[in-house]
C-alpha atoms as a PDB file:
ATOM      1  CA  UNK A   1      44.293  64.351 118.192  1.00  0.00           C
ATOM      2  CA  UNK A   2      42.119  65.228 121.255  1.00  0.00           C
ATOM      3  CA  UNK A   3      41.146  68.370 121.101  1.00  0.00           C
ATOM      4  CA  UNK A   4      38.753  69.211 124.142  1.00  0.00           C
ATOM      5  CA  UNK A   5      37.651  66.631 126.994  1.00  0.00           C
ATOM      6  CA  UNK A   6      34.284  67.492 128.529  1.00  0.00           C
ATOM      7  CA  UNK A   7      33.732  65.933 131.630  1.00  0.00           C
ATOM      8  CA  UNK A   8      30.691  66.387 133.687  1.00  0.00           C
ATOM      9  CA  UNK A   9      29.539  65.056 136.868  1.00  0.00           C
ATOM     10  CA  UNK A  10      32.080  62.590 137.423  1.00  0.00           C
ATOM     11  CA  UNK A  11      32.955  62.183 140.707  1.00  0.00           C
ATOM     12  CA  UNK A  12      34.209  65.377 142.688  1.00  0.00           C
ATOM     13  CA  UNK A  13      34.208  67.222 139.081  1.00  0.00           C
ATOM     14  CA  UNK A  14      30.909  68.598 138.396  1.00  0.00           C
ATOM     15  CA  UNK A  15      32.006  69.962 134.778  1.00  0.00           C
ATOM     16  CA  UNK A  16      35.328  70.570 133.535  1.00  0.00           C
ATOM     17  CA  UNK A  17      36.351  71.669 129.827  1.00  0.00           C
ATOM     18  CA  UNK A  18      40.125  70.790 128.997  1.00  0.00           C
ATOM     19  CA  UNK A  19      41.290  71.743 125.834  1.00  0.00           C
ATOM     20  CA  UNK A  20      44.266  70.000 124.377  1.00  0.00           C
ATOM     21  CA  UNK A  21      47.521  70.813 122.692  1.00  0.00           C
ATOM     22  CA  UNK A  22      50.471  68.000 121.421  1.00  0.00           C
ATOM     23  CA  UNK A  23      52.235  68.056 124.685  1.00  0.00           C
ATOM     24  CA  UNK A  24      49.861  68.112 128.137  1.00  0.00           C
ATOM     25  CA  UNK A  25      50.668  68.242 132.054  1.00  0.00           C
ATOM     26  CA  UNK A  26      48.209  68.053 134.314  1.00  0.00           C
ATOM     27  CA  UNK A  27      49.792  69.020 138.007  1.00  0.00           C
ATOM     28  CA  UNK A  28      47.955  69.957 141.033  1.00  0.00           C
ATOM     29  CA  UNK A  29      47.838  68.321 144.674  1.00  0.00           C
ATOM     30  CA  UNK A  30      46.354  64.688 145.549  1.00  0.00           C
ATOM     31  CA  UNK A  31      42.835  64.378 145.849  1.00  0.00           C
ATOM     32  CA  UNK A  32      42.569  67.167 143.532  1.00  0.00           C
ATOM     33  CA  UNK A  33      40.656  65.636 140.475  1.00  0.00           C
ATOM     34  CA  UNK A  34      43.658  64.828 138.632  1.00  0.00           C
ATOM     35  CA  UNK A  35      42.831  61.196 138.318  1.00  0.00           C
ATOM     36  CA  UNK A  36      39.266  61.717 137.737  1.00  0.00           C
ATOM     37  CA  UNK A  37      40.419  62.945 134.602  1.00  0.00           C
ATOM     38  CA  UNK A  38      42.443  59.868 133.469  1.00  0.00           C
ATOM     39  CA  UNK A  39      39.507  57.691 134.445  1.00  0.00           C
ATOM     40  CA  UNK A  40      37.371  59.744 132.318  1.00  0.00           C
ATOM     41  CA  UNK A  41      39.399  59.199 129.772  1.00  0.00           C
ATOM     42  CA  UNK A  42      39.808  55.554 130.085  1.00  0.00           C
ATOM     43  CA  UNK A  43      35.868  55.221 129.975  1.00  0.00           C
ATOM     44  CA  UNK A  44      36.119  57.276 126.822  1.00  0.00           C
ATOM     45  CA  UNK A  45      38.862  55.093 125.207  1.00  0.00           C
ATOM     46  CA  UNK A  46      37.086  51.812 126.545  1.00  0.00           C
ATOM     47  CA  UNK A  47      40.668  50.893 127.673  1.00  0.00           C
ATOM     48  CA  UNK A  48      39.475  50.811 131.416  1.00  0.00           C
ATOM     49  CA  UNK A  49      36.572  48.819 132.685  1.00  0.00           C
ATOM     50  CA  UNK A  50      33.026  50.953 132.553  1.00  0.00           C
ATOM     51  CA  UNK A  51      31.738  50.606 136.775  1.00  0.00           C
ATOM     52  CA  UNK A  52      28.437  48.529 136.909  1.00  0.00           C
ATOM     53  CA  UNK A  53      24.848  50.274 137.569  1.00  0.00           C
ATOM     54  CA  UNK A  54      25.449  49.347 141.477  1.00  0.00           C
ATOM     55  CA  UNK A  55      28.317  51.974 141.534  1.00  0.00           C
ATOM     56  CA  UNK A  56      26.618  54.116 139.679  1.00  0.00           C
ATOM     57  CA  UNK A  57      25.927  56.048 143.098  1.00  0.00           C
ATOM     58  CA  UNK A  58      29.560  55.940 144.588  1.00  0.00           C
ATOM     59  CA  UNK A  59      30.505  58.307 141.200  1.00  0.00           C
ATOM     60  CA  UNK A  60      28.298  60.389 140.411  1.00  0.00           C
ATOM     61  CA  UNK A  61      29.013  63.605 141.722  1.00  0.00           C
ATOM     62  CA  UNK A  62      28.022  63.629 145.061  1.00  0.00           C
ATOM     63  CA  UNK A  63      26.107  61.113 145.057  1.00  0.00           C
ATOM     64  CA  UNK A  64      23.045  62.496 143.196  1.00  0.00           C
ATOM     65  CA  UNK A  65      21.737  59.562 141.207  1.00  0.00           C
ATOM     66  CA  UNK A  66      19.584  61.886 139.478  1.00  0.00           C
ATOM     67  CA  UNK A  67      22.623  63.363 137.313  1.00  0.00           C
ATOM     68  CA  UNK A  68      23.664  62.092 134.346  1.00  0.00           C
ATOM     69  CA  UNK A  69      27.646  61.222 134.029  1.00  0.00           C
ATOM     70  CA  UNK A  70      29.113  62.635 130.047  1.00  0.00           C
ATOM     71  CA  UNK A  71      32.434  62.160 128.897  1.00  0.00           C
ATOM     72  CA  UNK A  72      32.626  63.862 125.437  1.00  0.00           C
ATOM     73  CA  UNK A  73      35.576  63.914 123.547  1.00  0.00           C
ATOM     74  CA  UNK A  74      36.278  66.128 120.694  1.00  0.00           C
ATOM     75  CA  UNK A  75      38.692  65.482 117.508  1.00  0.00           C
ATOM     76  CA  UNK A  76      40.997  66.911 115.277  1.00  0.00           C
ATOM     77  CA  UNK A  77      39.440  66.267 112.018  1.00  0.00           C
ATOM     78  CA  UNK A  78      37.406  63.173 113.335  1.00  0.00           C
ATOM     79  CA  UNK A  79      34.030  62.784 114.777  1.00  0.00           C
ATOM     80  CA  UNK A  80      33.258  63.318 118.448  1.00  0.00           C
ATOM     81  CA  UNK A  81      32.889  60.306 120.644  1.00  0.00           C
ATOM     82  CA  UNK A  82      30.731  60.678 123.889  1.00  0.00           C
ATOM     83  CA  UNK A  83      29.349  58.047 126.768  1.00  0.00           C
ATOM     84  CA  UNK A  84      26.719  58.935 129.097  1.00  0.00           C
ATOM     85  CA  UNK A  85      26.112  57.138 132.010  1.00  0.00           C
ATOM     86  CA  UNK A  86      22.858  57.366 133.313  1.00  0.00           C
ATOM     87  CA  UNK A  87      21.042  55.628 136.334  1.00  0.00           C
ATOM     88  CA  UNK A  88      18.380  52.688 135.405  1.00  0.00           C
ATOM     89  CA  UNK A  89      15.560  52.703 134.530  1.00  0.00           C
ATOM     90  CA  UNK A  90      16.923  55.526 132.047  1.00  0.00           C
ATOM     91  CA  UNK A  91      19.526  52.897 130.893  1.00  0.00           C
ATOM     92  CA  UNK A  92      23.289  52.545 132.101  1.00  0.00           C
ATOM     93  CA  UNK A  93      24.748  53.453 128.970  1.00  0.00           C
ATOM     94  CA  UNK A  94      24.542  55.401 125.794  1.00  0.00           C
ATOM     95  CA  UNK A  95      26.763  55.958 123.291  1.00  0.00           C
ATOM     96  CA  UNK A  96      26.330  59.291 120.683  1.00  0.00           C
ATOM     97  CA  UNK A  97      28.310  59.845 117.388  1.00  0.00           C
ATOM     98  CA  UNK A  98      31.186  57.340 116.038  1.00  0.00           C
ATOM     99  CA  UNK A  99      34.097  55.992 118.575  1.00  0.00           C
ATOM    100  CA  UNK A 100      36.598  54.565 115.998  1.00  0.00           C
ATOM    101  CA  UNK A 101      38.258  57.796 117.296  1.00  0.00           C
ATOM    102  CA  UNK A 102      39.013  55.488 120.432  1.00  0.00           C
ATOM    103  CA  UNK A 103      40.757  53.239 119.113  1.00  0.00           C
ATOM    104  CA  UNK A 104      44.043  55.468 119.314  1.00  0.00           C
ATOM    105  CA  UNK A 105      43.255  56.533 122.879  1.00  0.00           C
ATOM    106  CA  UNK A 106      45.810  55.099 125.189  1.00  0.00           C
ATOM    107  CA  UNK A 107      45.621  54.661 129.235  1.00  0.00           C
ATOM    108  CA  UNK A 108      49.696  53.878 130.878  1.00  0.00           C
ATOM    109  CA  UNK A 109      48.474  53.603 134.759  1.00  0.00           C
ATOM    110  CA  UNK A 110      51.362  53.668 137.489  1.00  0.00           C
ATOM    111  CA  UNK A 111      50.617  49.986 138.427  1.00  0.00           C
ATOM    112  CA  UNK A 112      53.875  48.831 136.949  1.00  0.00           C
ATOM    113  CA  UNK A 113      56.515  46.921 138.313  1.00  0.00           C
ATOM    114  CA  UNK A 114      59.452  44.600 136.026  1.00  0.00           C
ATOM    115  CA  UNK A 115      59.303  41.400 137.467  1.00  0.00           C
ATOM    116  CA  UNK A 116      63.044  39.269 137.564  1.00  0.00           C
ATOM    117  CA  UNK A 117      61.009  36.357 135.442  1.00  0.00           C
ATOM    118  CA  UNK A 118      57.898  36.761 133.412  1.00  0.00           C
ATOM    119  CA  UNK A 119      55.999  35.056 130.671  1.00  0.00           C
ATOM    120  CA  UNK A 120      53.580  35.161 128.208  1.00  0.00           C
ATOM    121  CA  UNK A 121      53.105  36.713 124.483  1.00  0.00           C
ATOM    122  CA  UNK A 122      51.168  39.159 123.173  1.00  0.00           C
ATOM    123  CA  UNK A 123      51.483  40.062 119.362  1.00  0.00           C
ATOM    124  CA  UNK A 124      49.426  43.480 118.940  1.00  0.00           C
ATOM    125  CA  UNK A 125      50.218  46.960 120.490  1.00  0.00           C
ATOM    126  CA  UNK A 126      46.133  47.041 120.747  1.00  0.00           C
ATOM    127  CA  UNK A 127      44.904  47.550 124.298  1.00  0.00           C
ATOM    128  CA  UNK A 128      48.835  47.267 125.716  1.00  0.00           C
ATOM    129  CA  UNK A 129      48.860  48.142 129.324  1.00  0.00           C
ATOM    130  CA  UNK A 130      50.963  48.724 131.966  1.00  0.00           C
ATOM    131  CA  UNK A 131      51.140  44.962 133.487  1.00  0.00           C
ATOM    132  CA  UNK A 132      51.744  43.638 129.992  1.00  0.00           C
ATOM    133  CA  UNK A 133      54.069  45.332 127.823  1.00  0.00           C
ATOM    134  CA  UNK A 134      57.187  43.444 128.225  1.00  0.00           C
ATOM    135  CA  UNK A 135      54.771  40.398 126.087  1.00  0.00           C
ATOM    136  CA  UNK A 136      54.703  42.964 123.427  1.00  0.00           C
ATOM    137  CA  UNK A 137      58.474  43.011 123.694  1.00  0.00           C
ATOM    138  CA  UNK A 138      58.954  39.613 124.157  1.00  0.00           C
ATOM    139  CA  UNK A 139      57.435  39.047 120.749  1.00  0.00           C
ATOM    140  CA  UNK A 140      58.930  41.866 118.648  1.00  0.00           C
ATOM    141  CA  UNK A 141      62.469  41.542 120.449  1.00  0.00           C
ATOM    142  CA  UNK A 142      63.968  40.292 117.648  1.00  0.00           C
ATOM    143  CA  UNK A 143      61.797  40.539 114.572  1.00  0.00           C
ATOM    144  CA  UNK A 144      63.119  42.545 111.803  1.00  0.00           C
ATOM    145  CA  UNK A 145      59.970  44.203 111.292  1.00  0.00           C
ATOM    146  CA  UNK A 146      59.901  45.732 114.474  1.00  0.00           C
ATOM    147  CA  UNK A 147      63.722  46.860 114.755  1.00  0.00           C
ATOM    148  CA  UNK A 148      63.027  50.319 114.381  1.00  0.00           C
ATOM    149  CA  UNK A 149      60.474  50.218 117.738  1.00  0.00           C
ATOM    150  CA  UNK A 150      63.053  48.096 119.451  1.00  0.00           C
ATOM    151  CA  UNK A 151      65.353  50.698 118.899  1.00  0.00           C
ATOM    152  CA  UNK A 152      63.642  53.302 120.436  1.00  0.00           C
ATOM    153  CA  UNK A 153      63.726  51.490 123.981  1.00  0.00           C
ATOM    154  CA  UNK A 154      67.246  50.764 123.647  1.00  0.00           C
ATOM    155  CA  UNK A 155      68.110  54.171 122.593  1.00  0.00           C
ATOM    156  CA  UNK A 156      66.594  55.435 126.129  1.00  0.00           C
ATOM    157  CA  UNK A 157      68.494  52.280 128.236  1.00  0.00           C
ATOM    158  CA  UNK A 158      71.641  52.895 126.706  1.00  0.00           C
ATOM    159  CA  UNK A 159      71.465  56.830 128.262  1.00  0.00           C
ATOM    160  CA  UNK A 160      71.790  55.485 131.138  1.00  0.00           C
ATOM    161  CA  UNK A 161      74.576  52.592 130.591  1.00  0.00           C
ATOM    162  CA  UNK A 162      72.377  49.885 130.066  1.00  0.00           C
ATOM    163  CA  UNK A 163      72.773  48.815 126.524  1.00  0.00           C
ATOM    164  CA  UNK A 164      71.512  46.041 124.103  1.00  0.00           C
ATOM    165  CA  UNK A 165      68.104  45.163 125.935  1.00  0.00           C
ATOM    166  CA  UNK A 166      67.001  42.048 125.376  1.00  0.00           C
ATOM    167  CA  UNK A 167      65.253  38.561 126.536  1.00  0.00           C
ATOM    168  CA  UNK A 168      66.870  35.422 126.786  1.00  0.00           C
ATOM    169  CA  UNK A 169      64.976  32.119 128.572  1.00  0.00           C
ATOM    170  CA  UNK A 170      65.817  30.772 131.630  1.00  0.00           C
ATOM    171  CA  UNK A 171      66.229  27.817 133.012  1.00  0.00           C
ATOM    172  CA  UNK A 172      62.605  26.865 133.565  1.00  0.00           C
ATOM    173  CA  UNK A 173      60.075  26.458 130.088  1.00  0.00           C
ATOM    174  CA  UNK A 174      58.139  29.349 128.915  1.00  0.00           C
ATOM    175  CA  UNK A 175      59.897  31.883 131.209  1.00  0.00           C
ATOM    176  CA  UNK A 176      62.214  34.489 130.478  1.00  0.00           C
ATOM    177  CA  UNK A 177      63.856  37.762 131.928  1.00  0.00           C
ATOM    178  CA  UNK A 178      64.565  40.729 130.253  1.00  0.00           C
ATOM    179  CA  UNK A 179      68.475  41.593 130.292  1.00  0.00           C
ATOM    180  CA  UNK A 180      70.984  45.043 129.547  1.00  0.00           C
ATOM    181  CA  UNK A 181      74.923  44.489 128.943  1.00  0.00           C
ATOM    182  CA  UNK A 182      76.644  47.382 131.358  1.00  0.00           C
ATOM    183  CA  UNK A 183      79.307  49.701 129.691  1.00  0.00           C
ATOM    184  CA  UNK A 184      81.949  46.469 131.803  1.00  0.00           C
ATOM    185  CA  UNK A 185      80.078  44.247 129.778  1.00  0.00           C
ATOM    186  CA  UNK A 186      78.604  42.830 132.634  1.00  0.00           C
ATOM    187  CA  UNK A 187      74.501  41.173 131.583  1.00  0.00           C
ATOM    188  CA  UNK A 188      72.326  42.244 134.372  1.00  0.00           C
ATOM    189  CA  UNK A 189      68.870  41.299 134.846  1.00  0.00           C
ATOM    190  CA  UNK A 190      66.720  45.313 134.193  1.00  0.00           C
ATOM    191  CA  UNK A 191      64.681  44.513 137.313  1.00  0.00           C
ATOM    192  CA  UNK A 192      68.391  44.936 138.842  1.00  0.00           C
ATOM    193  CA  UNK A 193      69.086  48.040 137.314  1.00  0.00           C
ATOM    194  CA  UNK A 194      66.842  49.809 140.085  1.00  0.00           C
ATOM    195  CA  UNK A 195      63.564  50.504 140.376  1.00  0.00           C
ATOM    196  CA  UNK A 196      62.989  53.440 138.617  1.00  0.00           C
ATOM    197  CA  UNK A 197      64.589  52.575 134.979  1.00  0.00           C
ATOM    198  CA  UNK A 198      62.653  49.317 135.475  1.00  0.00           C
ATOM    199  CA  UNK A 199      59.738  51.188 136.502  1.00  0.00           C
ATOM    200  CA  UNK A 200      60.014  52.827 133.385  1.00  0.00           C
ATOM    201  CA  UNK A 201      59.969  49.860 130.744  1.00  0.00           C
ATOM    202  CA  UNK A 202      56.641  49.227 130.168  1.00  0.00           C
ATOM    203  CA  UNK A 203      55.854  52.696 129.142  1.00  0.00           C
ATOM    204  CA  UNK A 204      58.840  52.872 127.267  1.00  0.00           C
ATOM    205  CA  UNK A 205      57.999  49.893 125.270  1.00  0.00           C
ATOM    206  CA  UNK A 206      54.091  51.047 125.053  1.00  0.00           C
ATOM    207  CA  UNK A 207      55.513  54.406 123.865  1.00  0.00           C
ATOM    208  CA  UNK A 208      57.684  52.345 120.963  1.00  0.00           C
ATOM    209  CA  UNK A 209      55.022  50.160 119.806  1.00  0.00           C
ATOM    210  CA  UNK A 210      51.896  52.570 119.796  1.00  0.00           C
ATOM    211  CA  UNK A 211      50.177  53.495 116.286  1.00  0.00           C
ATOM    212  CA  UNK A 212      51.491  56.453 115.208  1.00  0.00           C
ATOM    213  CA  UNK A 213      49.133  59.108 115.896  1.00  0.00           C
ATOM    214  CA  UNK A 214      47.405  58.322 118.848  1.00  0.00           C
ATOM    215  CA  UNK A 215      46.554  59.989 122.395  1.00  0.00           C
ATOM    216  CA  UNK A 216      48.171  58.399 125.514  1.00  0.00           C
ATOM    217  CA  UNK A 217      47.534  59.542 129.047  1.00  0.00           C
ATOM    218  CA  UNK A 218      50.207  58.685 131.207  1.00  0.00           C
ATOM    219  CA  UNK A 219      49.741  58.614 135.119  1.00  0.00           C
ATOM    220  CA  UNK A 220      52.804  59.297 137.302  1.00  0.00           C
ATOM    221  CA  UNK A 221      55.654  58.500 135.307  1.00  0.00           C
ATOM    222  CA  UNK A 222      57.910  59.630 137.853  1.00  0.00           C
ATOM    223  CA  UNK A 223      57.521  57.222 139.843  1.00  0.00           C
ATOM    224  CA  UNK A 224      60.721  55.686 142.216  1.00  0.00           C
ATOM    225  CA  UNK A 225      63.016  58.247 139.625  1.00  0.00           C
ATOM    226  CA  UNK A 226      65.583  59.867 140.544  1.00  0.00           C
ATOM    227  CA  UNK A 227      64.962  64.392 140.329  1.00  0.00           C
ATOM    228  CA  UNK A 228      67.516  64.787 137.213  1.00  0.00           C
ATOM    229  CA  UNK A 229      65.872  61.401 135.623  1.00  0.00           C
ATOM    230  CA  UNK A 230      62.734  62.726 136.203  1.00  0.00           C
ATOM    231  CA  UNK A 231      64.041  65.741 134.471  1.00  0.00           C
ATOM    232  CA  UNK A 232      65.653  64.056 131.409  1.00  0.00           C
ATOM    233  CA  UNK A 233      62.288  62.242 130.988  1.00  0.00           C
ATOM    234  CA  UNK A 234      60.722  65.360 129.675  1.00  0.00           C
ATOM    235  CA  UNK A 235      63.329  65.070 126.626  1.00  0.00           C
ATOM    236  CA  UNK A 236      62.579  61.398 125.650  1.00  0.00           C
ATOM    237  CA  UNK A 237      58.530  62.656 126.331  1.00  0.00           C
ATOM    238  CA  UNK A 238      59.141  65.711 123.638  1.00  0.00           C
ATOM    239  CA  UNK A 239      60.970  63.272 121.051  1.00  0.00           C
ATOM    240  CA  UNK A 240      58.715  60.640 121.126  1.00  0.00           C
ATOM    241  CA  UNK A 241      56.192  62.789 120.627  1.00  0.00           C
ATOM    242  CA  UNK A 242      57.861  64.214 117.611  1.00  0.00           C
ATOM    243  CA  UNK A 243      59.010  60.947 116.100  1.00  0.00           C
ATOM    244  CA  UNK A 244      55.504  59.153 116.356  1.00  0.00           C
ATOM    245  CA  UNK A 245      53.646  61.747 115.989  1.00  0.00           C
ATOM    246  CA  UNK A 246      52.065  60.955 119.534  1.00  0.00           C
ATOM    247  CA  UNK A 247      49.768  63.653 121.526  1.00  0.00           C
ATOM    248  CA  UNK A 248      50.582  62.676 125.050  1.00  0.00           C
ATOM    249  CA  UNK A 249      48.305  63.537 128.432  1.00  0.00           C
ATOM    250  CA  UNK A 250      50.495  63.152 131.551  1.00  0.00           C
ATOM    251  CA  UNK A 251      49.397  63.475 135.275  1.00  0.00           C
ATOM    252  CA  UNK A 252      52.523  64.302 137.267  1.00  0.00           C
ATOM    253  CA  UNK A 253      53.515  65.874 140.946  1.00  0.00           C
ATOM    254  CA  UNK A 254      56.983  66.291 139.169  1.00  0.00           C
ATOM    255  CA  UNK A 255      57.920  69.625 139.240  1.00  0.00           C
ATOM    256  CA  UNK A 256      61.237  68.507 137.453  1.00  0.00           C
ATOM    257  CA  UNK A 257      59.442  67.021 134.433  1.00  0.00           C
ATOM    258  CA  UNK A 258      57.664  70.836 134.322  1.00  0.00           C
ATOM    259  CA  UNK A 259      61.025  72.366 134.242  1.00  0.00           C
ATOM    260  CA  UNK A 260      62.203  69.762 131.466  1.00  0.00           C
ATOM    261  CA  UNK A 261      59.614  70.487 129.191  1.00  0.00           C
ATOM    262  CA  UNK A 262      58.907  74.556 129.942  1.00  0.00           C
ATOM    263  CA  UNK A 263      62.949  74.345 128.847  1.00  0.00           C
ATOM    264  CA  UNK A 264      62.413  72.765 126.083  1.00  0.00           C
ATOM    265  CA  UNK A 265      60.275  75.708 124.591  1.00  0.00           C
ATOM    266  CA  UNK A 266      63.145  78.032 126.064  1.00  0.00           C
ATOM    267  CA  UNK A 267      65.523  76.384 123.947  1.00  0.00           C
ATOM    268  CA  UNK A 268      62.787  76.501 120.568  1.00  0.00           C
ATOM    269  CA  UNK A 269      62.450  72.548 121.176  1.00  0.00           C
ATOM    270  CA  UNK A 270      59.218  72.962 121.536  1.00  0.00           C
ATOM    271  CA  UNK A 271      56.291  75.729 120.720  1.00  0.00           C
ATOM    272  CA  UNK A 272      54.315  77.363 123.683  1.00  0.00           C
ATOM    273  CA  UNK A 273      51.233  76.142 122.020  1.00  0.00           C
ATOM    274  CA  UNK A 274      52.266  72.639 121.765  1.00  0.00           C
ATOM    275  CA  UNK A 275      52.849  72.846 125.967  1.00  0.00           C
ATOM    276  CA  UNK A 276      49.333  72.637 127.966  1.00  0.00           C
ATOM    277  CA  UNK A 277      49.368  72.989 131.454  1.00  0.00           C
ATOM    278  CA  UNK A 278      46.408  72.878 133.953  1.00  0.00           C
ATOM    279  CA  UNK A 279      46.839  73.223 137.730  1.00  0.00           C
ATOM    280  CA  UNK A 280      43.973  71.374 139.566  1.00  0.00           C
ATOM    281  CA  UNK A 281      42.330  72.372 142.634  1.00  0.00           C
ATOM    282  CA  UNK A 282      39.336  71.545 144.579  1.00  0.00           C
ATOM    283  CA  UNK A 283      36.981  74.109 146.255  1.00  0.00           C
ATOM    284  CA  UNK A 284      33.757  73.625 148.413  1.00  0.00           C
ATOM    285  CA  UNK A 285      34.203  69.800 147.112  1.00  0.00           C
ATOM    286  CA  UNK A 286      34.410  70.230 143.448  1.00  0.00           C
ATOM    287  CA  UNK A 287      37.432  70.107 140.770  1.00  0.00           C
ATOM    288  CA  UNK A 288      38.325  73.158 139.254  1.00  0.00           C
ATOM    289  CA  UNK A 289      41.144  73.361 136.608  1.00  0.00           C
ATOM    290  CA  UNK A 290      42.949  76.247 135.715  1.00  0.00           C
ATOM    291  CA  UNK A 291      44.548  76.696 131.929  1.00  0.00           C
ATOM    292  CA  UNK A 292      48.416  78.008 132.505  1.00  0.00           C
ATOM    293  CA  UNK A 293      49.947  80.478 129.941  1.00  0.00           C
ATOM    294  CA  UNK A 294      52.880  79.107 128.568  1.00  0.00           C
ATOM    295  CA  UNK A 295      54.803  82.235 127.160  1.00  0.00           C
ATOM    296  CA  UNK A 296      58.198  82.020 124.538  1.00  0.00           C
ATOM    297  CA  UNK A 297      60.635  82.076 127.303  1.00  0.00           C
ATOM    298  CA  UNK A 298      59.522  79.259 128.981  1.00  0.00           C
ATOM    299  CA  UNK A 299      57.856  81.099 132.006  1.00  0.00           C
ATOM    300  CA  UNK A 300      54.826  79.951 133.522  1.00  0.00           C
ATOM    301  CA  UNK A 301      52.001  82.037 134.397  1.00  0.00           C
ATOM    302  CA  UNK A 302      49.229  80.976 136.644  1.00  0.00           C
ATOM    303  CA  UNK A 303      48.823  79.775 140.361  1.00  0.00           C
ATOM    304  CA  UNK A 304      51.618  77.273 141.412  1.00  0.00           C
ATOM    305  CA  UNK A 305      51.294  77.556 144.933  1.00  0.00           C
ATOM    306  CA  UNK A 306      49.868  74.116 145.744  1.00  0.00           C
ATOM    307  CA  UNK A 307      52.451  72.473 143.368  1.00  0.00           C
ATOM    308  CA  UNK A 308      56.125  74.125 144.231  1.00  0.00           C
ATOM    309  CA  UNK A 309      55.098  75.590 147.991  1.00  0.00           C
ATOM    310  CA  UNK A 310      56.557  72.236 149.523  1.00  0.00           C
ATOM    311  CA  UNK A 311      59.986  73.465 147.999  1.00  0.00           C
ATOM    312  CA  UNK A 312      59.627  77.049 149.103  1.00  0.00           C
ATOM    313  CA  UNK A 313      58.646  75.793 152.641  1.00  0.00           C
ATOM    314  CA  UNK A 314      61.539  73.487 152.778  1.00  0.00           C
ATOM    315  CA  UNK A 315      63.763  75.962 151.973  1.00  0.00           C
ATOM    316  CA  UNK A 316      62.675  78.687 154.427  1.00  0.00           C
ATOM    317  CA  UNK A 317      62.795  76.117 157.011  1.00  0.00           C
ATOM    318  CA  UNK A 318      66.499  75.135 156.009  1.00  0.00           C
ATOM    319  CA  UNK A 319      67.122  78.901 156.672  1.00  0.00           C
ATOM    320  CA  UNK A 320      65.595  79.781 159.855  1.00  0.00           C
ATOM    321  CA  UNK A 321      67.616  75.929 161.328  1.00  0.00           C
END
């Protein structure tokens, strides 16, 4: 498990220490250094694509190619793993201590979308992204080995009416679509089933099919859902977790998914030291992050204003109409 991520000079975030629990929310307005974060991450993991000497400029913070970028990522019982990024002659890369550690760190980005057809195969949860987890499923759908992860995804369809999802072919070679049977018993095509359930599928299937144990940051996965789907989602997030033993990372403007999983530790679901929260902010250009105390009841303490003052205006508004 992730314990700590030090980040420093990295775009708008000059240094930031986030320490880690089993269950972690980072909220906070855009532009905000929320995303920095993930892609911090990602460069730690080696699941996104290191930027090439000639951008070395366009993120370092601001601009100074005379800092040095460090990502440094500390471990429950495993070594550390940290890359610095430096700008030539110095060299563009270094690498200090042992990164098998990265091999359970997982990136889900929001560019997803469930096309009506698709194709292709893919055979190893390893390096699964956003774009190509229904492969994964394609190959696993109906293996016996793999019923157990199958039946996590159709345990969260079949919430929602949509049961017994599956792939068949179509008409043209190598193509195929990926199906649900309706409580009618009607077979509609999940791209049909609107866009936020199909939204959802490829990190439902990456959340199935990951190794048990490992780290995934999740970006926006309330995207095109629904407020009480958005809500439920904290639920399938907590048990998940639980069942896979998964520490999960999630960047979110969803202050239903918040709710969701601050009631969960009302209710003794969860503990309040398995529930990080940091708020993000920027000031005078840099990325601050603020550590939220999660207390037994569920109740939040720390500065909320940027995330729920939308509601709170809207509502004063409603009342002075």
């Amino acid at each position: 498990m992730l314990t700590k991520l030090i980040i420093e000079n990295y775009k708008s975030i000059e240094k930031a220490e986030l320490e880690f629990s089993k269950m972690n929310l980072l909220i906070g307005p855009n532009g905000s250094g929320k995303s920095s974060v993930l892609e911090a991450f990602g460069l730690l993991s080696w699941k996104l694509i290191p930027f090439t000497d000639g951008e070395f400029s366009q993120v370092v913070h601001n601009h100074e190619t005379t800092r040095k970028i460090l990502v440094d990522g500390m471990f429950e019982d495993m070594p550390f793993s940290r890359i610095t990024y430096e700008v030539p002659p110095f060299g563009s890369r270094r690498i200090i201590g042992k990164d098998h550690s990265a091999e359970f760190l997982y990136v889900l980005t929001s560019m997803r979308k469930l096309q009506r057809t698709l194709s292709g195969v893919k055979s190893s949860p390893s390096g699964i992204t956003s774009k190509d987890a229904h492969q994964l499923f394609y190959y696993a759908c109906y293996r016996k080995e793999f019923e157990e992860n199958v039946r996590i995804i159709r345990e969260f369809y079949s919430r929602y009416g949509l049961h017994d999802v599956r792939w068949v072919p179509t008409e043209r070679q190598n193509e195929y679509e990926i199906i649900a049977t309706t409580p009618e018993g009607v077979d509609i095509n999940l791209a049909d089933a609107g866009a936020g359930l199909a939204a959802l599928f490829p990190i439902v299937v990456a959340l199935a099919f990951y190794p048990e144990g490992s780290t995934v940051f999740i970006e926006h996965p309330e995207m095109h859902l629904h407020p009480k789907l958005q809500y439920e989602l904290a639920e399938f997030f907590r048990r998940v977790s639980e069942k896979r033993n998964y520490q999960l990372i999630i960047e979110t403007h969803s202050e239903h998914l918040l709710y969701g999983l601050l009631n969960a530790v009302a209710q003794k679901r969860l503990k309040p030291g398995e529930l990080t929260v940091y708020s993000a902010r920027k000031e005078n250009g840099k990325s601050l992050f603020e550590k939220m105390a999660v207390h037994e009841d569920g109740s939040l303490e720390g500065n909320l204003s940027d995330f729920l003052e939308a509601d709170v205006d809207a509502f004063l508004d409603w009342l002075k109409a």
